[in-house]
N, C-alpha and C. Protein backbone atom coordinates (compact mmCIF):
# COMPACT_ATOMS: atom_id res chain seq x y z
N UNK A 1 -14.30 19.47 21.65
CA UNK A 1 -14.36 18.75 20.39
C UNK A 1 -13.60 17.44 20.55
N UNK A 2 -14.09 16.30 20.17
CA UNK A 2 -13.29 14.99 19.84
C UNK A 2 -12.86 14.56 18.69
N UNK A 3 -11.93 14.14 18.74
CA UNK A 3 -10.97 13.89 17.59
C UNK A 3 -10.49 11.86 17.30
N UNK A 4 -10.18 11.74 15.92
CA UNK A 4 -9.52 10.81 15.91
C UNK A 4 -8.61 11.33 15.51
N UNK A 5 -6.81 10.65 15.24
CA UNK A 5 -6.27 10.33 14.70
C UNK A 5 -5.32 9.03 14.18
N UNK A 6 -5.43 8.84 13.22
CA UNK A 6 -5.42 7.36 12.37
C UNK A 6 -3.77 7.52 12.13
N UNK A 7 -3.23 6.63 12.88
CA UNK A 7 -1.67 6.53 12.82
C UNK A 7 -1.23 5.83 12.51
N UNK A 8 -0.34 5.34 11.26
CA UNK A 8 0.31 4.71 10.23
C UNK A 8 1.46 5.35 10.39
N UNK A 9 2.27 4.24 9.77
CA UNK A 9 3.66 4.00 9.51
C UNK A 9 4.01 5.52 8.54
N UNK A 10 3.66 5.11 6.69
CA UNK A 10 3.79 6.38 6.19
C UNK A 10 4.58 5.35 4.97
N UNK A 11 5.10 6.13 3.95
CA UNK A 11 5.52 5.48 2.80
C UNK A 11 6.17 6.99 1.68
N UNK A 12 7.20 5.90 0.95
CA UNK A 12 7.28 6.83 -0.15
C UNK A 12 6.62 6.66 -1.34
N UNK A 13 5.87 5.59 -1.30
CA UNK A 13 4.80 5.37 -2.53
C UNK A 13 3.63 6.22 -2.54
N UNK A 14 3.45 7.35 -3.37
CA UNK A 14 2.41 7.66 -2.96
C UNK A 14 1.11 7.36 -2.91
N UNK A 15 0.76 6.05 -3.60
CA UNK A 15 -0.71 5.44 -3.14
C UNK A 15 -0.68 4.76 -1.85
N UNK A 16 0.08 4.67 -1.47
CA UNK A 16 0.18 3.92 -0.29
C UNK A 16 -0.75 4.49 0.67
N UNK A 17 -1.13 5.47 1.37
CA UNK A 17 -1.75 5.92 2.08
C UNK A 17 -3.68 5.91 2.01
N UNK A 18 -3.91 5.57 0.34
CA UNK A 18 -5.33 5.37 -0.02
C UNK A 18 -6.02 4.91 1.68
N UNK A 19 -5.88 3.87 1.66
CA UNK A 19 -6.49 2.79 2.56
C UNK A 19 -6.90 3.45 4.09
N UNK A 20 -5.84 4.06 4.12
CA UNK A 20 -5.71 5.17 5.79
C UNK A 20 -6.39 5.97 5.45
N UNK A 21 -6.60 6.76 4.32
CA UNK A 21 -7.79 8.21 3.93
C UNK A 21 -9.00 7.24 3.45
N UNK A 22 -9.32 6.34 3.60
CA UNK A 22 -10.37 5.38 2.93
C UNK A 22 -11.44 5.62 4.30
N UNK A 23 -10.51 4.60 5.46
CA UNK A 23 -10.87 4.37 6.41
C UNK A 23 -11.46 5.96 6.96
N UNK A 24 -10.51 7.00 7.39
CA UNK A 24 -10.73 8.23 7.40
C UNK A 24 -12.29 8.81 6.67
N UNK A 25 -12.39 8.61 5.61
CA UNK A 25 -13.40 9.24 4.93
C UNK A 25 -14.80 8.63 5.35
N UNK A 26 -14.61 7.30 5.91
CA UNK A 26 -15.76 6.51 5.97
C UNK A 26 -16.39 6.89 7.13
N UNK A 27 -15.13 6.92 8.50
CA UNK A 27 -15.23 7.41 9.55
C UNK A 27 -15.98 9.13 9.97
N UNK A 28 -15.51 9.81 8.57
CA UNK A 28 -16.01 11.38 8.57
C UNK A 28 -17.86 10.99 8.13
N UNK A 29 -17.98 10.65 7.25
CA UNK A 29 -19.30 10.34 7.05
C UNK A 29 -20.03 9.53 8.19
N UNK A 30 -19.42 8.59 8.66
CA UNK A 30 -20.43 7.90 9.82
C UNK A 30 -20.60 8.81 11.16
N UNK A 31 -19.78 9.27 11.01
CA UNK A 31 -19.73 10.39 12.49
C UNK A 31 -19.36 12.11 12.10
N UNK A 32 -19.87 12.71 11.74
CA UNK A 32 -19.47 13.95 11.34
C UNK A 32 -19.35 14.66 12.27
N UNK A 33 -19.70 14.72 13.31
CA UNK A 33 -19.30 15.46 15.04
C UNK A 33 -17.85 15.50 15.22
N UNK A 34 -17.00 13.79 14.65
CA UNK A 34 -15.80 13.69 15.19
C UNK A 34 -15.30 14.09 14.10
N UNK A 35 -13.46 15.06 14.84
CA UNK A 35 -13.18 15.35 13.64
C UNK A 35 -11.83 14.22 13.41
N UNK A 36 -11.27 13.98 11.88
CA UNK A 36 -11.06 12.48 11.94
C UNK A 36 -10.07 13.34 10.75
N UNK A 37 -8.67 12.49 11.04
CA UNK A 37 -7.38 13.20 10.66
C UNK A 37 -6.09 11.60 10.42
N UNK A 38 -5.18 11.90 9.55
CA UNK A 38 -4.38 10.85 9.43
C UNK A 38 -2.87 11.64 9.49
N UNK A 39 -2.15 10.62 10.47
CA UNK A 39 -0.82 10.73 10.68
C UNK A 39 0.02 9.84 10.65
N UNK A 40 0.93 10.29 10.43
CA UNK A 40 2.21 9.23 9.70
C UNK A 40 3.66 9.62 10.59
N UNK A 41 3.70 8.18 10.82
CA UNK A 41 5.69 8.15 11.50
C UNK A 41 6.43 8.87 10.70
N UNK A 42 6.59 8.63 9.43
CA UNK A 42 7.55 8.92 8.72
C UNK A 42 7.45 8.69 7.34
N UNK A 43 8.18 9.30 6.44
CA UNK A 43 8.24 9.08 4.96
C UNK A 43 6.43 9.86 4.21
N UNK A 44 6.01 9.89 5.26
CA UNK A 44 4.67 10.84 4.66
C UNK A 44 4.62 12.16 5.30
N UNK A 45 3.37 13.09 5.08
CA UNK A 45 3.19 14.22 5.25
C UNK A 45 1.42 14.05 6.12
N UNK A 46 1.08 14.47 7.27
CA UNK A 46 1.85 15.21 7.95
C UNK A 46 1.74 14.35 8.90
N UNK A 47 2.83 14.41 9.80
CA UNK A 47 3.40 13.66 11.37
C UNK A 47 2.19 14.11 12.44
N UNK A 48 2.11 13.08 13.53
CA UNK A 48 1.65 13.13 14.41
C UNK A 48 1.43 14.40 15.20
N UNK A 49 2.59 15.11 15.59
CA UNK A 49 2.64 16.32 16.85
C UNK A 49 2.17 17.14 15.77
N UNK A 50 2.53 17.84 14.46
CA UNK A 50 1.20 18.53 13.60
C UNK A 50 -0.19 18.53 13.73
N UNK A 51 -0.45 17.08 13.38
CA UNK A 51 -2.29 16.75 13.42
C UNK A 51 -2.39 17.30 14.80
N UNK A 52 -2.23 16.84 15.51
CA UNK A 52 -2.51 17.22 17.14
C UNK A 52 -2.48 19.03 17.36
N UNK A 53 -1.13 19.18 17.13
CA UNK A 53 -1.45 20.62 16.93
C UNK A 53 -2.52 21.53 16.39
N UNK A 54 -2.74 20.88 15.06
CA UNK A 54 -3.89 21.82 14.60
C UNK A 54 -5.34 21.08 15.28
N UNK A 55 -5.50 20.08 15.74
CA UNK A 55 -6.64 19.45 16.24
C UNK A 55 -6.66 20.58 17.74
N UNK A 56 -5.13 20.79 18.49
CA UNK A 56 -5.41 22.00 19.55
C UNK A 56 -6.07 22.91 19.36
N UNK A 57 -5.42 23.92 18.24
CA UNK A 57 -5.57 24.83 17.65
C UNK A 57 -7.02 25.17 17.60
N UNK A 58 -7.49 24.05 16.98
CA UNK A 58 -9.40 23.59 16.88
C UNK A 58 -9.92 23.82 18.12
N UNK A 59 -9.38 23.25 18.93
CA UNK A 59 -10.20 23.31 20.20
C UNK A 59 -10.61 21.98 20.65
N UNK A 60 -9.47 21.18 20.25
CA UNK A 60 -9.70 19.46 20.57
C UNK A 60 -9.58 19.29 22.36
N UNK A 61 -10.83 18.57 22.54
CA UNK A 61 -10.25 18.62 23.92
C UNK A 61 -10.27 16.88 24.38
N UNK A 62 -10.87 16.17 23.49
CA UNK A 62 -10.16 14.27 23.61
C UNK A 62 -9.57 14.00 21.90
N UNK A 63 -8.68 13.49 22.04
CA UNK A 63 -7.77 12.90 20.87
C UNK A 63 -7.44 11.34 21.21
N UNK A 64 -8.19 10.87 20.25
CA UNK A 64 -8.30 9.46 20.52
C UNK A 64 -7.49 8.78 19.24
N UNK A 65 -6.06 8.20 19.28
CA UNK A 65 -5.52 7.64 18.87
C UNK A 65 -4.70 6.17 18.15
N UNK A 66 -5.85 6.03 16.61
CA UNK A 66 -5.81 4.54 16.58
C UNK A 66 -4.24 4.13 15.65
N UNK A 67 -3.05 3.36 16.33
CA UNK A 67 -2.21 3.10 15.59
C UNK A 67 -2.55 1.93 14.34
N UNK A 68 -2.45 2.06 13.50
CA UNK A 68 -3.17 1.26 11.80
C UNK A 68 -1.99 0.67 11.45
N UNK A 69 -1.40 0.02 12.42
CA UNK A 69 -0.69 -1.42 12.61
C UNK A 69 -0.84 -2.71 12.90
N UNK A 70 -0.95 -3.80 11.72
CA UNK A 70 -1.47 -4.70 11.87
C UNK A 70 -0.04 -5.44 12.75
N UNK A 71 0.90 -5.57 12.86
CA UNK A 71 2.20 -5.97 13.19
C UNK A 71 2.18 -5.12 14.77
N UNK A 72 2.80 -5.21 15.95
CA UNK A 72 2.99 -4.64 16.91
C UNK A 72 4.57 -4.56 17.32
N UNK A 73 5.29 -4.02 16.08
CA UNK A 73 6.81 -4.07 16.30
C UNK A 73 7.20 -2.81 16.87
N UNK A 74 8.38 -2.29 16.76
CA UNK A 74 9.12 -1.17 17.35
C UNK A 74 8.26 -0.28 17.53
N UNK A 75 7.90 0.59 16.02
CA UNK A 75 7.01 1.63 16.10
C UNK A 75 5.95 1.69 17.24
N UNK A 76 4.48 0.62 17.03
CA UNK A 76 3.76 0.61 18.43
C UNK A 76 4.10 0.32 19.14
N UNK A 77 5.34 -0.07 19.97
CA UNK A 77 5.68 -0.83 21.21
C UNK A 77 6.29 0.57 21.77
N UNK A 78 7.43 1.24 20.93
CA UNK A 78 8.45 2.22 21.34
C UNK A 78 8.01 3.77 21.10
N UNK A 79 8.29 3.45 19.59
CA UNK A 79 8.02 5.25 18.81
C UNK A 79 6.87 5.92 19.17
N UNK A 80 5.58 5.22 19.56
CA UNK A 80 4.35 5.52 19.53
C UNK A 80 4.70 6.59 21.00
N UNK A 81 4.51 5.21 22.08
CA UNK A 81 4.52 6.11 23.53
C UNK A 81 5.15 6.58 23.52
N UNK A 82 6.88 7.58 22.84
CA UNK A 82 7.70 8.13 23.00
C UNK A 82 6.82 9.52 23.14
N UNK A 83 6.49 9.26 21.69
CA UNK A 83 5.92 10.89 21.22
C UNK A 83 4.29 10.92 21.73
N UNK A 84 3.48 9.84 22.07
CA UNK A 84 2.53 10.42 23.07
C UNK A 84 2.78 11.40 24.40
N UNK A 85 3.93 10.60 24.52
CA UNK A 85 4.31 11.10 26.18
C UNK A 85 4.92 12.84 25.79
N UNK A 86 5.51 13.07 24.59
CA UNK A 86 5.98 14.60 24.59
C UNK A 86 4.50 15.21 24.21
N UNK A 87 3.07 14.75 23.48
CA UNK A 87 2.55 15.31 23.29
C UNK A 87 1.22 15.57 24.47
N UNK A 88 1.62 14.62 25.47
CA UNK A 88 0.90 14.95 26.80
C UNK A 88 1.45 16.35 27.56
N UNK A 89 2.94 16.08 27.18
CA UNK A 89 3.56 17.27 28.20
C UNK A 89 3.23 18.81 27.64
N UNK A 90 3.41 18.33 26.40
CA UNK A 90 3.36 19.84 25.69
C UNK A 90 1.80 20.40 25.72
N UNK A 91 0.53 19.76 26.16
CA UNK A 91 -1.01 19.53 25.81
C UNK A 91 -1.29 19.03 27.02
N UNK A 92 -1.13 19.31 28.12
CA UNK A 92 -1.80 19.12 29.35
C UNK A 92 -3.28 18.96 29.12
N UNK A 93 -4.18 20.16 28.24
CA UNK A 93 -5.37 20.29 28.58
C UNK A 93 -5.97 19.06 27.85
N UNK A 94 -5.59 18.53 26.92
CA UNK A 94 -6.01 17.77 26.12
C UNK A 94 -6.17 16.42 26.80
N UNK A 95 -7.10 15.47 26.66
CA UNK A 95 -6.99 14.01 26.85
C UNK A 95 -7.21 12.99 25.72
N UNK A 96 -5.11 12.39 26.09
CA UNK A 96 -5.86 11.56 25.23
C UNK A 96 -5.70 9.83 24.88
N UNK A 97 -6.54 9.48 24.28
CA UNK A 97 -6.84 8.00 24.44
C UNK A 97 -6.16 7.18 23.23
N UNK A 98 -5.58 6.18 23.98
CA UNK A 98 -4.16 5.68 23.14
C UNK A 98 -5.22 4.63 22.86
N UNK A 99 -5.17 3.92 21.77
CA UNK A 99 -6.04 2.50 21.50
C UNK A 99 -4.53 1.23 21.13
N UNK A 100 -5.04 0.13 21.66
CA UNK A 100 -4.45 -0.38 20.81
C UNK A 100 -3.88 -0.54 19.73
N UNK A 101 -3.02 -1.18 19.00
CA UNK A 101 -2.74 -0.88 17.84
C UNK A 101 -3.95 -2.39 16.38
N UNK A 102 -4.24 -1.92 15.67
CA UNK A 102 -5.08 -2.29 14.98
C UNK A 102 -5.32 -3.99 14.89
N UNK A 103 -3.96 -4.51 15.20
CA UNK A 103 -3.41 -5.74 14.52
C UNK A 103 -3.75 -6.66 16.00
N UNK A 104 -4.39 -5.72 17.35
CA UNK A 104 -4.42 -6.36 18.50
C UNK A 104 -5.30 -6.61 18.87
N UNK A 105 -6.71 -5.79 17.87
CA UNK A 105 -8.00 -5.81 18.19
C UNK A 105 -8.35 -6.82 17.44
N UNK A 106 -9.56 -7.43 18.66
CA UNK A 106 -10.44 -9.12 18.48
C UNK A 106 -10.80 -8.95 16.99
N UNK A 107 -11.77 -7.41 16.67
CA UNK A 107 -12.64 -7.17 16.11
C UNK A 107 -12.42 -7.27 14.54
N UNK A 108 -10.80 -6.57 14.13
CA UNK A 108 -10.12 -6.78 13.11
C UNK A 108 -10.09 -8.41 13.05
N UNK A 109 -9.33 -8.60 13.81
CA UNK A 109 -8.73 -9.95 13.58
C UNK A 109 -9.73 -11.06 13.09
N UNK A 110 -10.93 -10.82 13.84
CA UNK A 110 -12.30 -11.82 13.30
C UNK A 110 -12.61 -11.55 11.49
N UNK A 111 -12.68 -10.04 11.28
CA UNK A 111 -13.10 -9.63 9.99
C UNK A 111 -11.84 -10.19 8.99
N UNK A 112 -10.55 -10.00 9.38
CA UNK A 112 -9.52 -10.52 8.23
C UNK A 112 -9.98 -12.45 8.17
N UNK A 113 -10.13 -13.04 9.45
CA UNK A 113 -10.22 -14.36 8.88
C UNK A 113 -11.66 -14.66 8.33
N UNK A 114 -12.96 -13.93 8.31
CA UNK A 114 -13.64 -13.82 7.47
C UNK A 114 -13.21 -13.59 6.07
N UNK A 115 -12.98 -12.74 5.54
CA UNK A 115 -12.20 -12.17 4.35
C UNK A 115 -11.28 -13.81 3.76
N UNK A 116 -10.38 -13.97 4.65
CA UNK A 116 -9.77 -15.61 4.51
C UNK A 116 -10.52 -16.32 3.81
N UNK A 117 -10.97 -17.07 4.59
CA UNK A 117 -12.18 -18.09 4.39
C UNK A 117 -13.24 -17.58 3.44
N UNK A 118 -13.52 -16.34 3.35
CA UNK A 118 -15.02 -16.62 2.26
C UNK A 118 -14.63 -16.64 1.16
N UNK A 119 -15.58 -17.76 0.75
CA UNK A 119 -16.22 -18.67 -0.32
C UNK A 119 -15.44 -20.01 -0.76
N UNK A 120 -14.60 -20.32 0.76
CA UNK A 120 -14.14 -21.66 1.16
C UNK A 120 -15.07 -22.82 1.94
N UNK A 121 -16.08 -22.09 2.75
CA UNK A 121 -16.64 -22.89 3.41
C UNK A 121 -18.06 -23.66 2.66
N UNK A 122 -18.02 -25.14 2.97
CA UNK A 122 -19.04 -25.39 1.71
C UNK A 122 -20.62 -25.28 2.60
N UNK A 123 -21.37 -24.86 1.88
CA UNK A 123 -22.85 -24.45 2.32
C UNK A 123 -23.94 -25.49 2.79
């Protein structure tokens, strides 16, 4: 079975997270094969080595990991590979695929300065 999981920071607001289960939900409908899960550093429910766990549990055998950081500070630089690296050790069988973090991809970055600019440019 292949897996995402959608990795965010986390918050004590609780709407805060909409946007991450947005993305999530859109992702479950476009691909219903993959199973598609959200995890949080901190201040939310539930953490990374959980999702993974129960994605084991499932019978995950690629876990493909998008950090939903537009910023590439501590967290993706440090915290991220910390706890990849314990969840390789602990999950040998599993493979899994670290992505960039959100804020690094071309693909985003083109769509936000779209978003910018429209209905600035004159026709």
């Amino acid at each position: 079975m292949k897996a995402v999981v959608l990795f965010a920071h986390g918050s004590r607001d609780p709407l805060w997270h909409r946007p991450i289960q947005a993305v999530a939900a859109r992702m479950a409908a476009a691909a219903p094969e993959v199973q598609v899960r959200c995890a949080y550093l901190e201040l939310t429910e539930p953490d990374l080595p959980c999702v993974v766990n129960d994605l084991a549990q499932a019978g995950a055998t690629l876990i493909r990991v998008l950090p939903m950081f537009l910023g590439v500070g501590k967290h993706a630089r440090e915290d991220l590979p910390v706890l990849m690296a314990q969840l390789r050790a602990q999950y040998p069988h599993i493979v899994f695929d670290d992505q960039p973090a959100v804020g690094e991809q071309a693909e985003l970055l083109d769509v936000l300065a779209q978003l910018a600019l429209r209905g600035l440019r004159e026709s």
